[in-house]
N, C-alpha and C. Protein backbone atom coordinates (compact mmCIF):
# COMPACT_ATOMS: atom_id res chain seq x y z
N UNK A 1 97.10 146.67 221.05
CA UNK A 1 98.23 147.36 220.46
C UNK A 1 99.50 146.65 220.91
N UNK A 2 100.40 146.19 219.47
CA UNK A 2 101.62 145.66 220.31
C UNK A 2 102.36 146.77 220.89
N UNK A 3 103.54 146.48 221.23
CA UNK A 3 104.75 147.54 221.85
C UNK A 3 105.38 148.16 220.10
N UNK A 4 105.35 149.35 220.54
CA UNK A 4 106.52 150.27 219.36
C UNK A 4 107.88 149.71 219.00
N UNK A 5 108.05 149.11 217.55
CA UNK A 5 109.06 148.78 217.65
C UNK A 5 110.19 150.03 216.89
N UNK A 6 111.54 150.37 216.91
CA UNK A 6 111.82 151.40 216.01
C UNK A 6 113.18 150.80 216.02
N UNK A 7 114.08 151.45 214.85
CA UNK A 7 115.28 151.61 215.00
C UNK A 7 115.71 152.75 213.76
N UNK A 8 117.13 152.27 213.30
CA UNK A 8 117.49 153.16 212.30
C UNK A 8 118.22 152.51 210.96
N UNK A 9 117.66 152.82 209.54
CA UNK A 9 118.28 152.04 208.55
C UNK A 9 119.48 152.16 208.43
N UNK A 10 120.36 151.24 207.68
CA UNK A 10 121.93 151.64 207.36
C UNK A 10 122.01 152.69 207.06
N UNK A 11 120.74 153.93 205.90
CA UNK A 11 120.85 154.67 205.28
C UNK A 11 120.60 155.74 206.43
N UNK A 12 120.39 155.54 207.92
CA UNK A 12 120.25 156.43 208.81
C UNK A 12 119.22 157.34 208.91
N UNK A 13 118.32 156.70 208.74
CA UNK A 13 116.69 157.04 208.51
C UNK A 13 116.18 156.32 209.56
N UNK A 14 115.40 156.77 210.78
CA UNK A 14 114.50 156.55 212.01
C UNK A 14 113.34 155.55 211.36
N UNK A 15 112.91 154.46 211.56
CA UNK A 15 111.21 153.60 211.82
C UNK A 15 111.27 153.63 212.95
N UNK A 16 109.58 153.27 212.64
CA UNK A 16 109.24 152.71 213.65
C UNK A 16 107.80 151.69 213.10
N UNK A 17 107.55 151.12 214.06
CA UNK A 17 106.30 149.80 213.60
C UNK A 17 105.92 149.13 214.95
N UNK A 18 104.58 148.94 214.22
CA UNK A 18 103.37 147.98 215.54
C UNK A 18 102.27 147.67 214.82
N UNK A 19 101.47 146.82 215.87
CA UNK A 19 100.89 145.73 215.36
C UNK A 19 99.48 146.44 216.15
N UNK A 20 98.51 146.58 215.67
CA UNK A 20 97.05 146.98 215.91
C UNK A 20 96.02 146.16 215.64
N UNK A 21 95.12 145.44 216.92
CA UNK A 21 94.45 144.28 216.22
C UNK A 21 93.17 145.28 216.41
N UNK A 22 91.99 145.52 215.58
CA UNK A 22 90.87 146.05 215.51
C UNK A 22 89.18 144.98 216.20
N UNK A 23 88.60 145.34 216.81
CA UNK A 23 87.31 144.25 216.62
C UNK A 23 86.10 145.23 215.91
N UNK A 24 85.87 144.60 215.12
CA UNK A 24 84.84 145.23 214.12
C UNK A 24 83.77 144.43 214.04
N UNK A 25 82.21 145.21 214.17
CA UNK A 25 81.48 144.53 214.24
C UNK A 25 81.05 143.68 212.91
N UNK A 26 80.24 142.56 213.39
CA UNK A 26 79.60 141.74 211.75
C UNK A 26 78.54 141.28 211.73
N UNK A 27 78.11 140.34 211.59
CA UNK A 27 76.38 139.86 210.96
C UNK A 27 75.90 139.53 212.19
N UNK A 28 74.69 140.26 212.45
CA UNK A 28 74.31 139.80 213.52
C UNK A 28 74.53 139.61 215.25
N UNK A 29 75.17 141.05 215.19
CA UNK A 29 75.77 141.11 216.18
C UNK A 29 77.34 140.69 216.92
N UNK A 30 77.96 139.60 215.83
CA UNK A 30 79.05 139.03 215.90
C UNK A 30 80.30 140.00 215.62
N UNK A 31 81.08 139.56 216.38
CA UNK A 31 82.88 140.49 215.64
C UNK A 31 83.82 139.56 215.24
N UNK A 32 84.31 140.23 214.77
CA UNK A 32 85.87 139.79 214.03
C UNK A 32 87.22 140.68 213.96
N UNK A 33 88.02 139.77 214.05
CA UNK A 33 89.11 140.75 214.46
C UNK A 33 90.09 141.26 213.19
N UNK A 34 90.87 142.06 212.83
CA UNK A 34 91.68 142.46 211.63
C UNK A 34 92.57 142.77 212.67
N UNK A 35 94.16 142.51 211.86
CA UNK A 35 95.33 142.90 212.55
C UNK A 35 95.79 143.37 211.44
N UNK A 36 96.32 144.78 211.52
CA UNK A 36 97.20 145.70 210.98
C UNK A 36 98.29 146.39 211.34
N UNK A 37 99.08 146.20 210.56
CA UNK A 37 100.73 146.96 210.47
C UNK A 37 100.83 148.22 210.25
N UNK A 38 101.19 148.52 211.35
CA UNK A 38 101.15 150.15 211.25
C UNK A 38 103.19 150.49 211.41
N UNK A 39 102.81 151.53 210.58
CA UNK A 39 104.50 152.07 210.24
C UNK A 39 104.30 153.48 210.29
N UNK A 40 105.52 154.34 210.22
CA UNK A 40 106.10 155.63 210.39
C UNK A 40 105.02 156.77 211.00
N UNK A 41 104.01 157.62 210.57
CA UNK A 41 104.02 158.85 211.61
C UNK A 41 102.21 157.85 211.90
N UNK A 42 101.92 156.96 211.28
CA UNK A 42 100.89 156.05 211.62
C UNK A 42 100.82 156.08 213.00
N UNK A 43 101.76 155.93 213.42
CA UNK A 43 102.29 154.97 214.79
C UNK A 43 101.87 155.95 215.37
N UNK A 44 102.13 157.12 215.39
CA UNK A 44 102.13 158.19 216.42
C UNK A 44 100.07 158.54 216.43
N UNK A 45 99.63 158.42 215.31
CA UNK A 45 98.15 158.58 215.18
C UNK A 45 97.46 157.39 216.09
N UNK A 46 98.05 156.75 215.91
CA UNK A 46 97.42 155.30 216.75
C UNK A 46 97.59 155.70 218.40
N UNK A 47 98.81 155.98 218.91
CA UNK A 47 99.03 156.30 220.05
C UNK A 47 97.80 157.06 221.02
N UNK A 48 97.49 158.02 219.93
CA UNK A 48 96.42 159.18 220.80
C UNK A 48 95.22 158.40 221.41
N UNK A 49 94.60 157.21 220.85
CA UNK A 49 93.83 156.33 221.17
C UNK A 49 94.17 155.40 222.16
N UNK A 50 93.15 155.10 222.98
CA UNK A 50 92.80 153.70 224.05
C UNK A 50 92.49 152.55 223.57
N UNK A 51 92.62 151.45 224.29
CA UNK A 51 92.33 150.59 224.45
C UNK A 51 90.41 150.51 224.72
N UNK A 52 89.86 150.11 223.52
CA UNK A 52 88.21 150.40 223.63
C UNK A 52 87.47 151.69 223.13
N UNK A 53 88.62 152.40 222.40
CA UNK A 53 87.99 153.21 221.74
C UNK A 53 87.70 153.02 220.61
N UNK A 54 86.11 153.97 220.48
CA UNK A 54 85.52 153.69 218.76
C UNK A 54 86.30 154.45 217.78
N UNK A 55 86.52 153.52 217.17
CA UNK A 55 87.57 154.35 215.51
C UNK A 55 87.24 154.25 214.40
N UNK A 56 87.25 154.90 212.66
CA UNK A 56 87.03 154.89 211.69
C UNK A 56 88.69 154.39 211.40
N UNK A 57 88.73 153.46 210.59
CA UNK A 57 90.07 153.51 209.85
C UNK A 57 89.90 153.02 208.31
N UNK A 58 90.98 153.64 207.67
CA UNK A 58 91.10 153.55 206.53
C UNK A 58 92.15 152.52 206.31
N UNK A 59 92.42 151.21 205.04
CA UNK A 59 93.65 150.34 205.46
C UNK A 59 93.64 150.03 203.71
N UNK A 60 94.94 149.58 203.31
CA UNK A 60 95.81 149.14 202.28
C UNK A 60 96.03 147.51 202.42
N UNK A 61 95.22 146.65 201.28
CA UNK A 61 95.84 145.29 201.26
C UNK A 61 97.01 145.50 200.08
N UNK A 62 97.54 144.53 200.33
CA UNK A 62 98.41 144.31 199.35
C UNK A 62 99.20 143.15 199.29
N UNK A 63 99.83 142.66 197.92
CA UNK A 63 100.74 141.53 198.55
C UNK A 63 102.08 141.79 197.84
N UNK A 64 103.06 141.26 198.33
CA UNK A 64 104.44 141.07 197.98
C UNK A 64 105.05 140.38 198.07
N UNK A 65 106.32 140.11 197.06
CA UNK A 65 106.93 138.62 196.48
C UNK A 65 108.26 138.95 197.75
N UNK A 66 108.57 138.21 198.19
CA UNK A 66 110.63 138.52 199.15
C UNK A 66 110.84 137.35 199.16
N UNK A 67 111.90 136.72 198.28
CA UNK A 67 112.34 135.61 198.32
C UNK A 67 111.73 134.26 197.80
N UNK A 68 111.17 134.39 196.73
CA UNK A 68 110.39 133.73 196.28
C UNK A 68 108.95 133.54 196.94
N UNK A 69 108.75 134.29 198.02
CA UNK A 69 107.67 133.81 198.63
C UNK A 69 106.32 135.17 198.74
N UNK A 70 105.30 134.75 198.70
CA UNK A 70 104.22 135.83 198.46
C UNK A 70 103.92 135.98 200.00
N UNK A 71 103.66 137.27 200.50
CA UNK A 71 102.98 137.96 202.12
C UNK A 71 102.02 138.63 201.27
N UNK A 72 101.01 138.76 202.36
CA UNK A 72 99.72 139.86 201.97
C UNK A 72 100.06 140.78 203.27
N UNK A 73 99.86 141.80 203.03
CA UNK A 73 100.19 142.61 204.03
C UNK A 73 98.52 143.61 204.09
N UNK A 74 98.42 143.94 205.32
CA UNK A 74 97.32 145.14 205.47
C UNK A 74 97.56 146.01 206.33
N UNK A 75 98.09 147.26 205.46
CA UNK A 75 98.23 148.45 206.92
C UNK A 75 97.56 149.31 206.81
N UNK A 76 97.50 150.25 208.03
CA UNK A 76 96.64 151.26 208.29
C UNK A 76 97.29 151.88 207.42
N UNK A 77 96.24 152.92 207.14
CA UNK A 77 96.36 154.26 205.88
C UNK A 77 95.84 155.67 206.92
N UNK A 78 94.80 155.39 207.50
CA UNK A 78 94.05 156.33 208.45
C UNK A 78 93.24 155.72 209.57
N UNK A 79 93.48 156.32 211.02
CA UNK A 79 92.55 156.01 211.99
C UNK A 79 92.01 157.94 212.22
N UNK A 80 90.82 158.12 212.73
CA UNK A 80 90.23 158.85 212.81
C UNK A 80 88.94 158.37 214.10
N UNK A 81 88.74 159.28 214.93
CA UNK A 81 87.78 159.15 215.94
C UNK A 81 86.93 158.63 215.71
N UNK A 82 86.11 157.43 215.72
CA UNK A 82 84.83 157.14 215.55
C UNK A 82 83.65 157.64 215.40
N UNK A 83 82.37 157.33 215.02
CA UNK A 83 81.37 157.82 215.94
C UNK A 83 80.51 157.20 216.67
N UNK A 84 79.03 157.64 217.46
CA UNK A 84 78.42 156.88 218.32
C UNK A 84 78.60 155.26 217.80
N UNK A 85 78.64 154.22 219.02
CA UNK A 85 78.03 152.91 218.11
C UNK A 85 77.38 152.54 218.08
N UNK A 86 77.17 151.21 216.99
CA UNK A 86 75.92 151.54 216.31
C UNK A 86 74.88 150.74 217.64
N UNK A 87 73.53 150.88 217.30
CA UNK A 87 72.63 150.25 218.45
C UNK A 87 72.55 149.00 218.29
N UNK A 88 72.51 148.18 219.36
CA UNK A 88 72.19 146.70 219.40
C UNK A 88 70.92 146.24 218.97
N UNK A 89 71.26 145.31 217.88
CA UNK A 89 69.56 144.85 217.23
C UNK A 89 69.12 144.41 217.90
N UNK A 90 67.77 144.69 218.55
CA UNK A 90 67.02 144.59 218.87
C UNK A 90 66.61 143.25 218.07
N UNK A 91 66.18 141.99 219.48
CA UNK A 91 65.71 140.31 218.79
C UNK A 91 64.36 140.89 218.46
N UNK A 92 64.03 140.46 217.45
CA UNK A 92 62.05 140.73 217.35
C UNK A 92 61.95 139.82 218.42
N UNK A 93 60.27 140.71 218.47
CA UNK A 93 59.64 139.62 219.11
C UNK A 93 58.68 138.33 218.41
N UNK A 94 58.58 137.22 219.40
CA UNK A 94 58.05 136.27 218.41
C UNK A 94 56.72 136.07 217.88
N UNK A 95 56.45 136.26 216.66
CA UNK A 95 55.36 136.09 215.76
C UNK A 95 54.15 135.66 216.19
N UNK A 96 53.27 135.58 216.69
CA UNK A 96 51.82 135.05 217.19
C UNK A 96 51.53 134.25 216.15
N UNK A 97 51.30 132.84 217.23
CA UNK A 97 50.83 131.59 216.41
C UNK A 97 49.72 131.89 215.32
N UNK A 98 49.82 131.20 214.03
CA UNK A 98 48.98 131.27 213.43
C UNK A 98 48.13 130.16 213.33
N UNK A 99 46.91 130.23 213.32
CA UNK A 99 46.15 128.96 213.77
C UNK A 99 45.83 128.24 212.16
N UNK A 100 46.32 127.50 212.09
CA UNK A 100 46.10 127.01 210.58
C UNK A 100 45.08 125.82 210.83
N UNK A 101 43.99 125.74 209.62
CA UNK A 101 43.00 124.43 210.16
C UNK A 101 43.41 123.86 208.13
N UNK A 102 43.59 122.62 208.36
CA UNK A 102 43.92 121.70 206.89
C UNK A 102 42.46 120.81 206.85
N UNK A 103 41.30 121.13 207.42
CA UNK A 103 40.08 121.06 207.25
C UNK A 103 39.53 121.82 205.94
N UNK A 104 38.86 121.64 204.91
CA UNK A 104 38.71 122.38 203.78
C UNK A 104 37.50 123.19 204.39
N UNK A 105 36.94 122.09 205.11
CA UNK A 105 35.09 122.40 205.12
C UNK A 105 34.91 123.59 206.37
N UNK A 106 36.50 124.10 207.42
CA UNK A 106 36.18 125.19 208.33
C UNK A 106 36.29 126.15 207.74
N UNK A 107 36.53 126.52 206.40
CA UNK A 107 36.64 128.01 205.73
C UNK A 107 37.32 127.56 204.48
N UNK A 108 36.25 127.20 203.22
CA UNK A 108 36.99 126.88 201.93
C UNK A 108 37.66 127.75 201.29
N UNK A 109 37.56 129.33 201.39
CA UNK A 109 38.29 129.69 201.18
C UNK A 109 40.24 130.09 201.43
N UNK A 110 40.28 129.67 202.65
CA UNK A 110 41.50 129.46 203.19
C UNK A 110 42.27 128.35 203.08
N UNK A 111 43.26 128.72 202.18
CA UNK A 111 44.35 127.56 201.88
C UNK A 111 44.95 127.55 202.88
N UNK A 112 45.51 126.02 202.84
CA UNK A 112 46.83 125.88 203.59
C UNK A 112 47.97 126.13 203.38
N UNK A 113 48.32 126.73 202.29
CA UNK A 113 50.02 126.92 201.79
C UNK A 113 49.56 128.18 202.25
């Protein structure tokens, strides 16, 4: 979680904004990280949470033109408590050799493919 940033518009309206990086699990046991922009009473939902806690969130891509130039933006929409996580896959275990004979005459009926 970055630091809260806030101030007040010319129009005298309170923000505030921060930066929330997520690790979410992926294939095979691997993670990846998403960073999201979190703005106005967001901020305060994010707060109630730790550092290492499991979360559900809900998030908004989008992109926008400022100055001739295109941003994609992704912010939180909803964080919500997690639940259990999920169990670690289990590696199989490894397959028992199969004894292959490319002899026709030890069992003609048994191919080799």
């Amino acid at each position: 979680m970055s630091e809260v940033k806030s101030g007040t518009t010319q129009s005298g309206k309170e923000w505030q904004r921060m930066t929330l990086t997520l690790e979410m699990p992926g294939y095979q046991g691997t993670f990846f990280k998403q960073i999201f922009s979190v703005s106005g009473r967001a901020v305060d939902e994010v707060l109630k949470y730790d550092i290492d806690d499991l979360v559900e969130v809900t998030w908004s891509m989008y992109a926008k033109e400022w100055n001739g130039k295109v941003f994609n933006n992704v912010d939180l929409v909803k964080i919500a408590q997690g639940g259990k996580p999920a169990p670690k896959e289990e590696t199989p275990a490894p397959a028992a050799p199969v004894k292959e004979s490319l002899d026709p005459k030890s069992n003609p009926e048994d191919l080799p493919f």
